[in-house]
C-alpha atoms as a PDB file:
ATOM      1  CA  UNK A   1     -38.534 -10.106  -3.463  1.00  0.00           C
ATOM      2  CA  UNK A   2     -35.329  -8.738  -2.419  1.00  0.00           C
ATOM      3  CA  UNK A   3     -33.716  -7.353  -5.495  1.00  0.00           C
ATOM      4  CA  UNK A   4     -30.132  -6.981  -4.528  1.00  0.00           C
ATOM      5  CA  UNK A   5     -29.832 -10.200  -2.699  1.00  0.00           C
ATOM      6  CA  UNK A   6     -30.579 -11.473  -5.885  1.00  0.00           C
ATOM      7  CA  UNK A   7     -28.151  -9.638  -8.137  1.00  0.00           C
ATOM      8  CA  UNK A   8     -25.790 -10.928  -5.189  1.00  0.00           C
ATOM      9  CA  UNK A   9     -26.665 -14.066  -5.960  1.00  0.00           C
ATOM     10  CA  UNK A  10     -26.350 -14.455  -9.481  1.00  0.00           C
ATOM     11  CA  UNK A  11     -22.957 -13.003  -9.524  1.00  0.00           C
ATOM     12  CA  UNK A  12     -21.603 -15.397  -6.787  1.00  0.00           C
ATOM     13  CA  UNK A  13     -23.418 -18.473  -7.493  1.00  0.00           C
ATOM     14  CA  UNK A  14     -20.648 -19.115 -10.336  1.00  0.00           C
ATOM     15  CA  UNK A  15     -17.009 -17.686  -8.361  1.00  0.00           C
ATOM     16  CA  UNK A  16     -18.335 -19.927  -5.052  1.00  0.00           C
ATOM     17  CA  UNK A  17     -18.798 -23.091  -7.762  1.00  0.00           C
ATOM     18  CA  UNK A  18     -15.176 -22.532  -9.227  1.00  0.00           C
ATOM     19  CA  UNK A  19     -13.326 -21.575  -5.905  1.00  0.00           C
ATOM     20  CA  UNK A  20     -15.391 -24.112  -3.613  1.00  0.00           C
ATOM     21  CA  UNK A  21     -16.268 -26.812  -6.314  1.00  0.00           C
ATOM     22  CA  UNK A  22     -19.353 -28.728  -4.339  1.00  0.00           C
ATOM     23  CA  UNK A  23     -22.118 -30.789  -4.971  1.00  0.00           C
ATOM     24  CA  UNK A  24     -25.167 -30.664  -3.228  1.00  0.00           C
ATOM     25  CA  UNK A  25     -27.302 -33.461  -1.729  1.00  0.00           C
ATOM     26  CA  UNK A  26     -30.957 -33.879  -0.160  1.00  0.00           C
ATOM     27  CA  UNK A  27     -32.844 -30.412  -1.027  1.00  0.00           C
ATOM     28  CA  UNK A  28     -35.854 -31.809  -1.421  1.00  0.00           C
ATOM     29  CA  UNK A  29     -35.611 -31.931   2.559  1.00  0.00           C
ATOM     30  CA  UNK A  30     -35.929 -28.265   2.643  1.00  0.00           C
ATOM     31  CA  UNK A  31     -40.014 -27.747   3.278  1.00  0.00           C
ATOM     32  CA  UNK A  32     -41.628 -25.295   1.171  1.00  0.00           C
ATOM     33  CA  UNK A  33     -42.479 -23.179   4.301  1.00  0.00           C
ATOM     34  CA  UNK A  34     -40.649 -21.670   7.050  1.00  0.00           C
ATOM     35  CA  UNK A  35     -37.613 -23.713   8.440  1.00  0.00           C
ATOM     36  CA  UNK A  36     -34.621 -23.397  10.029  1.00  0.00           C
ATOM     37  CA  UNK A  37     -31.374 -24.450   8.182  1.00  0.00           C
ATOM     38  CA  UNK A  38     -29.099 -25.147  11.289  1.00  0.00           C
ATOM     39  CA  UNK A  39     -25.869 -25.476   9.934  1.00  0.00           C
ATOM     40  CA  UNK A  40     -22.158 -27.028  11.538  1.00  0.00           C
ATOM     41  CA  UNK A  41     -19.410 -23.847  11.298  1.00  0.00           C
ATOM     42  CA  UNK A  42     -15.960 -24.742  10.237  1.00  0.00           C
ATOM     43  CA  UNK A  43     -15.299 -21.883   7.830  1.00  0.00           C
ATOM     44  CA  UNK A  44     -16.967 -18.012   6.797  1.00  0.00           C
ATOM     45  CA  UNK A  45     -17.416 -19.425   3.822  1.00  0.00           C
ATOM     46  CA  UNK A  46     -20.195 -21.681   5.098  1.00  0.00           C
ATOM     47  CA  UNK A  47     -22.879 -18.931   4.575  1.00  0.00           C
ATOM     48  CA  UNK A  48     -22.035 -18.312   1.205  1.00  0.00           C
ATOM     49  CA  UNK A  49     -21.889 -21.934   0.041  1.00  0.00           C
ATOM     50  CA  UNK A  50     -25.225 -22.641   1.684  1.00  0.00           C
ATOM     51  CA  UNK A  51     -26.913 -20.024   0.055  1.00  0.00           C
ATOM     52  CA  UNK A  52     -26.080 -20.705  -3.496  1.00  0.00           C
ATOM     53  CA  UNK A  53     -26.856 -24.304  -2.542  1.00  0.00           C
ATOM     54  CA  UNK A  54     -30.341 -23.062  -2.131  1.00  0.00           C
ATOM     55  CA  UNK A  55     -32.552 -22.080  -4.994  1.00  0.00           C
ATOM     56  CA  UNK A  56     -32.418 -18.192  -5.616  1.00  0.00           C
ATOM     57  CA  UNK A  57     -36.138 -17.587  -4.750  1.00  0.00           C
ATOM     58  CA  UNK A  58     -35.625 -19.472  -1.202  1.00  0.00           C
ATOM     59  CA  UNK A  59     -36.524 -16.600   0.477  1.00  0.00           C
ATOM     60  CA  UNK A  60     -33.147 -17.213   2.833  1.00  0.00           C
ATOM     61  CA  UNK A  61     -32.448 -14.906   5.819  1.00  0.00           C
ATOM     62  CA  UNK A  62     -29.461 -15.259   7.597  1.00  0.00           C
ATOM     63  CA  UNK A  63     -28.866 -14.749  11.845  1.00  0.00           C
ATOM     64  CA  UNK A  64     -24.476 -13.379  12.042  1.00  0.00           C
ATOM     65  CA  UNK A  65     -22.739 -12.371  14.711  1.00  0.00           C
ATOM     66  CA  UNK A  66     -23.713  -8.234  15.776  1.00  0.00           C
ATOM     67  CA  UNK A  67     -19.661  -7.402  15.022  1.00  0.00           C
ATOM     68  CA  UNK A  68     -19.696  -7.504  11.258  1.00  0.00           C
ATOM     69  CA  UNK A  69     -22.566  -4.931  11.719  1.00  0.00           C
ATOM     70  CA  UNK A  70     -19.927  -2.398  12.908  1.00  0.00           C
ATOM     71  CA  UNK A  71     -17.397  -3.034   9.996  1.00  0.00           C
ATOM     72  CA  UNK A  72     -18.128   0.253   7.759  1.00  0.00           C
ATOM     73  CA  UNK A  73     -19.945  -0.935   4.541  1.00  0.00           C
ATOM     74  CA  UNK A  74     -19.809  -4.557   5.115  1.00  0.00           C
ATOM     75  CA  UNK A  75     -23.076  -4.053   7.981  1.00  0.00           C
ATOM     76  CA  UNK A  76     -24.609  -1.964   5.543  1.00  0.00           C
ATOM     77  CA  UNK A  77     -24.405  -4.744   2.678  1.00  0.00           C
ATOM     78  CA  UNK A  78     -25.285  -7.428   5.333  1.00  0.00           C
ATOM     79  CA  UNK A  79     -28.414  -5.790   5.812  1.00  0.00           C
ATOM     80  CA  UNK A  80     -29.309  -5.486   2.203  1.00  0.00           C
ATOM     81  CA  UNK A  81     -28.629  -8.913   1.696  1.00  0.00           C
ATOM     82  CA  UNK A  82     -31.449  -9.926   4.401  1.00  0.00           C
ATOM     83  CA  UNK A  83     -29.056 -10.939   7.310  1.00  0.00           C
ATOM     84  CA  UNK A  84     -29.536  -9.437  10.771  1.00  0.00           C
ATOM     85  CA  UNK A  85     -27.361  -9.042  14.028  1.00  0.00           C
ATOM     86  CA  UNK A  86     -27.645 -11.551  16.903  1.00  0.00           C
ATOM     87  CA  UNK A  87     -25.219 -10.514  20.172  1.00  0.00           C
ATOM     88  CA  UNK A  88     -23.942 -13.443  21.705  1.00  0.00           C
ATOM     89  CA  UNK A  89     -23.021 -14.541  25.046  1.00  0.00           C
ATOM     90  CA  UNK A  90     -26.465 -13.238  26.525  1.00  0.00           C
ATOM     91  CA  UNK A  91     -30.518 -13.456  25.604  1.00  0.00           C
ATOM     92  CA  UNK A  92     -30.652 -11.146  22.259  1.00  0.00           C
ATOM     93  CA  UNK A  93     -35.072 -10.134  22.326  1.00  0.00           C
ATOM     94  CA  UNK A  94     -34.404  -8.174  18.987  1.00  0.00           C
ATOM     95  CA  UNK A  95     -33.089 -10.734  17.204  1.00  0.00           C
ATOM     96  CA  UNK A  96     -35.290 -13.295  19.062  1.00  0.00           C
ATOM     97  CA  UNK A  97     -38.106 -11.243  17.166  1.00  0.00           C
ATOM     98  CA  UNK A  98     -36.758 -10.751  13.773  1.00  0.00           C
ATOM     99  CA  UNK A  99     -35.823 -14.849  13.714  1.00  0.00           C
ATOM    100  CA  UNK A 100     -39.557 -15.594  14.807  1.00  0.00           C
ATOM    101  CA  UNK A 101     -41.023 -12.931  12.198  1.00  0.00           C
ATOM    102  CA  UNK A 102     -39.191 -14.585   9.737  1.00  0.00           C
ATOM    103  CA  UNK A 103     -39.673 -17.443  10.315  1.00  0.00           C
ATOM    104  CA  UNK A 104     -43.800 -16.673  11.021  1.00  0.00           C
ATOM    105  CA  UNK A 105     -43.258 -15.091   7.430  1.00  0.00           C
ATOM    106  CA  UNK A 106     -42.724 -18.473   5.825  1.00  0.00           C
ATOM    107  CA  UNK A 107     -38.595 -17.970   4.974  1.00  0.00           C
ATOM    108  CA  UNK A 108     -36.042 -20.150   5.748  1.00  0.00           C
ATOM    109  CA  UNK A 109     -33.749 -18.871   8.373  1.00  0.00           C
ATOM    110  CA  UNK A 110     -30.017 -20.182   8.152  1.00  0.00           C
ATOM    111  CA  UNK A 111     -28.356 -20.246  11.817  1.00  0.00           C
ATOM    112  CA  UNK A 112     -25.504 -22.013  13.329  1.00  0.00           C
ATOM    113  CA  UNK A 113     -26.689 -23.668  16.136  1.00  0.00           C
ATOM    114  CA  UNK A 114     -22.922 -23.867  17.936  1.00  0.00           C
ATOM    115  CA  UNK A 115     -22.996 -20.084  17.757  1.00  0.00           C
ATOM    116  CA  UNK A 116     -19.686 -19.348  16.155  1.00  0.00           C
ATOM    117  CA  UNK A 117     -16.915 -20.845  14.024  1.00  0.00           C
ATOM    118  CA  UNK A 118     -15.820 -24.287  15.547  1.00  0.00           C
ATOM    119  CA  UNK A 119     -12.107 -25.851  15.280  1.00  0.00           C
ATOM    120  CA  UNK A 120     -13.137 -29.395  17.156  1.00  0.00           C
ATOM    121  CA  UNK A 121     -16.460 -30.884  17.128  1.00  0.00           C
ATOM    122  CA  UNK A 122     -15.830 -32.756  19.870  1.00  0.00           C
ATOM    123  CA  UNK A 123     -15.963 -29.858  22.152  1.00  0.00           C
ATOM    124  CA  UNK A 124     -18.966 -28.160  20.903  1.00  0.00           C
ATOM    125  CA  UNK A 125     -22.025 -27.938  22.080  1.00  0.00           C
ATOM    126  CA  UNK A 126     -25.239 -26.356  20.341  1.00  0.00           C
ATOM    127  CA  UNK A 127     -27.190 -23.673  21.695  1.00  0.00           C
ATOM    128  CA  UNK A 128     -30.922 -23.737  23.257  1.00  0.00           C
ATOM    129  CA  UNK A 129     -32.032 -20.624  21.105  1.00  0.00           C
ATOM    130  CA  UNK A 130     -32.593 -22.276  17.959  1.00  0.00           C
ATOM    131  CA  UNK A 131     -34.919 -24.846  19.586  1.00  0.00           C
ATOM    132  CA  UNK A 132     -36.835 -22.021  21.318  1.00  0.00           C
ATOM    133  CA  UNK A 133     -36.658 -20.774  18.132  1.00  0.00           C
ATOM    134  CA  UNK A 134     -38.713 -23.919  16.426  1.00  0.00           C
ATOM    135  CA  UNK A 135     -41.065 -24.570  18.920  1.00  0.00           C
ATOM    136  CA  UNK A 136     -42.031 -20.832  19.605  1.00  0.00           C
ATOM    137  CA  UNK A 137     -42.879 -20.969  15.777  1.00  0.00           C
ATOM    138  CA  UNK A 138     -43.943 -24.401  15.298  1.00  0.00           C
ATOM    139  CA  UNK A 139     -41.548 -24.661  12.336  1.00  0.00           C
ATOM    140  CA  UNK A 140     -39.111 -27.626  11.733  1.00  0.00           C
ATOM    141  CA  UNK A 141     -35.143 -27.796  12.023  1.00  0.00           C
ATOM    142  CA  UNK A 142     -33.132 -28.918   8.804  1.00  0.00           C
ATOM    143  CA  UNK A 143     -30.073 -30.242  10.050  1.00  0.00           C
ATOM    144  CA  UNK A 144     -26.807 -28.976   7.082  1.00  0.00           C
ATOM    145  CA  UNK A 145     -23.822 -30.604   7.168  1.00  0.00           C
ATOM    146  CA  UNK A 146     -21.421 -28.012   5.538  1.00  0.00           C
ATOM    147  CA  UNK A 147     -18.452 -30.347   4.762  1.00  0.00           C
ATOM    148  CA  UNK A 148     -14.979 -29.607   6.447  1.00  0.00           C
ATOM    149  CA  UNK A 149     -12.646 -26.467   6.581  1.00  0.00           C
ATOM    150  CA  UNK A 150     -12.990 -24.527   3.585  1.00  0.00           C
ATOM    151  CA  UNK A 151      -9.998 -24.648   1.157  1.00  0.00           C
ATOM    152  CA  UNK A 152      -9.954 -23.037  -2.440  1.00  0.00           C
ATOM    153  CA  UNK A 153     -10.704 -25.520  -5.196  1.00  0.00           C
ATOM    154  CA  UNK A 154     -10.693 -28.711  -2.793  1.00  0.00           C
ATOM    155  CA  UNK A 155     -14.529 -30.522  -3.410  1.00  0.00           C
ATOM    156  CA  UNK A 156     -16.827 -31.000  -0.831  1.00  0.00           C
ATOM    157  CA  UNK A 157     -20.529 -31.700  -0.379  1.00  0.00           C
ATOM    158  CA  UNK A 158     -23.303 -29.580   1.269  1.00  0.00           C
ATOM    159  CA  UNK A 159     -26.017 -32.058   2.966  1.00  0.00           C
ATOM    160  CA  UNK A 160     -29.537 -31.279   3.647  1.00  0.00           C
ATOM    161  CA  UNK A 161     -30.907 -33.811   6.247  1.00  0.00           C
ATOM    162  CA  UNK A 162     -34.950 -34.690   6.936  1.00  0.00           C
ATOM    163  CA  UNK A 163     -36.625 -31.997   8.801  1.00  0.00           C
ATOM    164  CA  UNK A 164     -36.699 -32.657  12.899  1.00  0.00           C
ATOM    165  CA  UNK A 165     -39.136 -31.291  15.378  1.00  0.00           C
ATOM    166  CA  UNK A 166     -38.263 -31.190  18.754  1.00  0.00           C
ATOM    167  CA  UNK A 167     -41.518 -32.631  21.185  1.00  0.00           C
ATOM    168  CA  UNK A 168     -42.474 -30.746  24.340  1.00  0.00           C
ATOM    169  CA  UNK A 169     -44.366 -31.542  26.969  1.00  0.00           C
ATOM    170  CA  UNK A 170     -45.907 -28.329  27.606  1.00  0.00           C
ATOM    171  CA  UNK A 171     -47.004 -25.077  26.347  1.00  0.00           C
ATOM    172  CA  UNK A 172     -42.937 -24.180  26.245  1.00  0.00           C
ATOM    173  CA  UNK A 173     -40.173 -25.874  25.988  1.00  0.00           C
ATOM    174  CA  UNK A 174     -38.313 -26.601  29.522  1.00  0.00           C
ATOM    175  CA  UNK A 175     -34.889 -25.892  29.843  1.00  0.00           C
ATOM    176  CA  UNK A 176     -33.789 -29.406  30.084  1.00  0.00           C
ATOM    177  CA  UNK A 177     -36.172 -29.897  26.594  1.00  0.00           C
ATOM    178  CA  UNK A 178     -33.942 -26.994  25.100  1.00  0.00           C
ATOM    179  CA  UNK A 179     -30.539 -28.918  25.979  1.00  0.00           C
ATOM    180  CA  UNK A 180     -31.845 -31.657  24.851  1.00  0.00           C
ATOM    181  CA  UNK A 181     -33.450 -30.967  21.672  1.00  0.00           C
ATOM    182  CA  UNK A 182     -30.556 -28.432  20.465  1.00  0.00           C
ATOM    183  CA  UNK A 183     -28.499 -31.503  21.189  1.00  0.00           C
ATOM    184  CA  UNK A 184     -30.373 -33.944  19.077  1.00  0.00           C
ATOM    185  CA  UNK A 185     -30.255 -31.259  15.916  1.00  0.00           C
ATOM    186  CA  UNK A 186     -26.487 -31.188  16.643  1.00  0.00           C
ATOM    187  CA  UNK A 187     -26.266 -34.784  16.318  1.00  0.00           C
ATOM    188  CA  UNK A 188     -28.124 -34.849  13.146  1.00  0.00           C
ATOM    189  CA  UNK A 189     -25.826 -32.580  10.915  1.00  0.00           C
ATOM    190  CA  UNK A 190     -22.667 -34.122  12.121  1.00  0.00           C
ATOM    191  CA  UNK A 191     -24.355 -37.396  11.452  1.00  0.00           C
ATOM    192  CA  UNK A 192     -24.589 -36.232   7.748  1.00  0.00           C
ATOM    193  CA  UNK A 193     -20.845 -36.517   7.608  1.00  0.00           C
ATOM    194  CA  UNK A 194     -20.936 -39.712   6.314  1.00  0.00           C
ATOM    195  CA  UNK A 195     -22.570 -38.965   3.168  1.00  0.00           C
ATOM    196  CA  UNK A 196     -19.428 -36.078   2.627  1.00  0.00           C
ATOM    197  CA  UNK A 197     -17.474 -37.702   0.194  1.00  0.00           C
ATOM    198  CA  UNK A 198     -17.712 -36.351  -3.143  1.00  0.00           C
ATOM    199  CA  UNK A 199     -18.982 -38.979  -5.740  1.00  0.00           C
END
């Protein structure tokens, strides 16, 4: 059990409630095993609110961009905290590894499939890693629908959709399969949009 990710925890569980009032809806989704929480990106934030969305014994890793590993301190704390670099823009084996460890380990990894922040929706697309990801592991995707741009006391609701499994036809995924499936688990958090509104 990670110590200081739960210290972490307990002292931001409360600030993220009062600045980001939310509500949270469909946990039970969340299998007791590995998974992969693929998440939409509007805002940094979206890490945060996730995690205290999440019990504090949800043995949550977290896949960020390699740059905030450079920042003095912050890397350092990142680390701590259970999150590890992924470089993007190219095929990252290290990180590869540490996601399918994890994720062979039984902990949920959180990862944003579209691979960075996003200002329009409409001209995102997801990324096949997270579906090689799955199927390399045999472990499900949890589509998260984050709610909208982040803004300080404004409510919002954090959506946990039914598990998905992408089907291959072979041993490995094909590259058209990847497109495909990291498509489909793209189409199921923004479909959680509708269920957004706070109640």
């Amino acid at each position: 059990m990670n110590r200081f990710y739960n210290f972490v925890y307990t002292i931001l569980k409360p600030l993220i409630w009062l600045f980001f009032p939310h509500r949270v809806v469909g946990l039970e989704n969340v299998p007791e095993g590995g998974a992969l929480l693929c998440a939409n990106h509007f805002s940094a934030w979206d890490p945060f609110i996730i995690a205290v969305s999440l019990p504090k014994n949800s043995r949550l890793v977290v896949m960020a961009k390699d740059e905030l590993f450079h920042i003095p301190v912050v890397g350092f704390l990142l680390r701590k905290l259970g999150v590890f670099p992924v470089r993007r823009g190219g095929n990252d084996l290290t990180a590869m590894k540490t996601a399918i460890k994890s994720l062979n380990g039984g902990k949920r990894l959180l990862v944003f499939p579209e691979g960075t922040r996003i200002d329009n929706k409409e001209e995102s697309e997801a990324k096949g890693g997270v579906v090689l990801m799955s199927t390399r592991t045999n472990t499900p995707m949890v589509p998260v629908y984050c709610g909208e741009k982040r803004k300080f006391l404004r409510k919002t609701t954090i959506v946990f959709g039914e598990p998905y499994s992408p089907v291959i036809a072979g041993r490995r995924a094909t590259a058209e399969e990847n497109r495909q499936a990291a498509e489909e688990i793209r189409r199921r958090i923004y479909a959680l949009e509708e269920v957004n509104a706070w109640k």
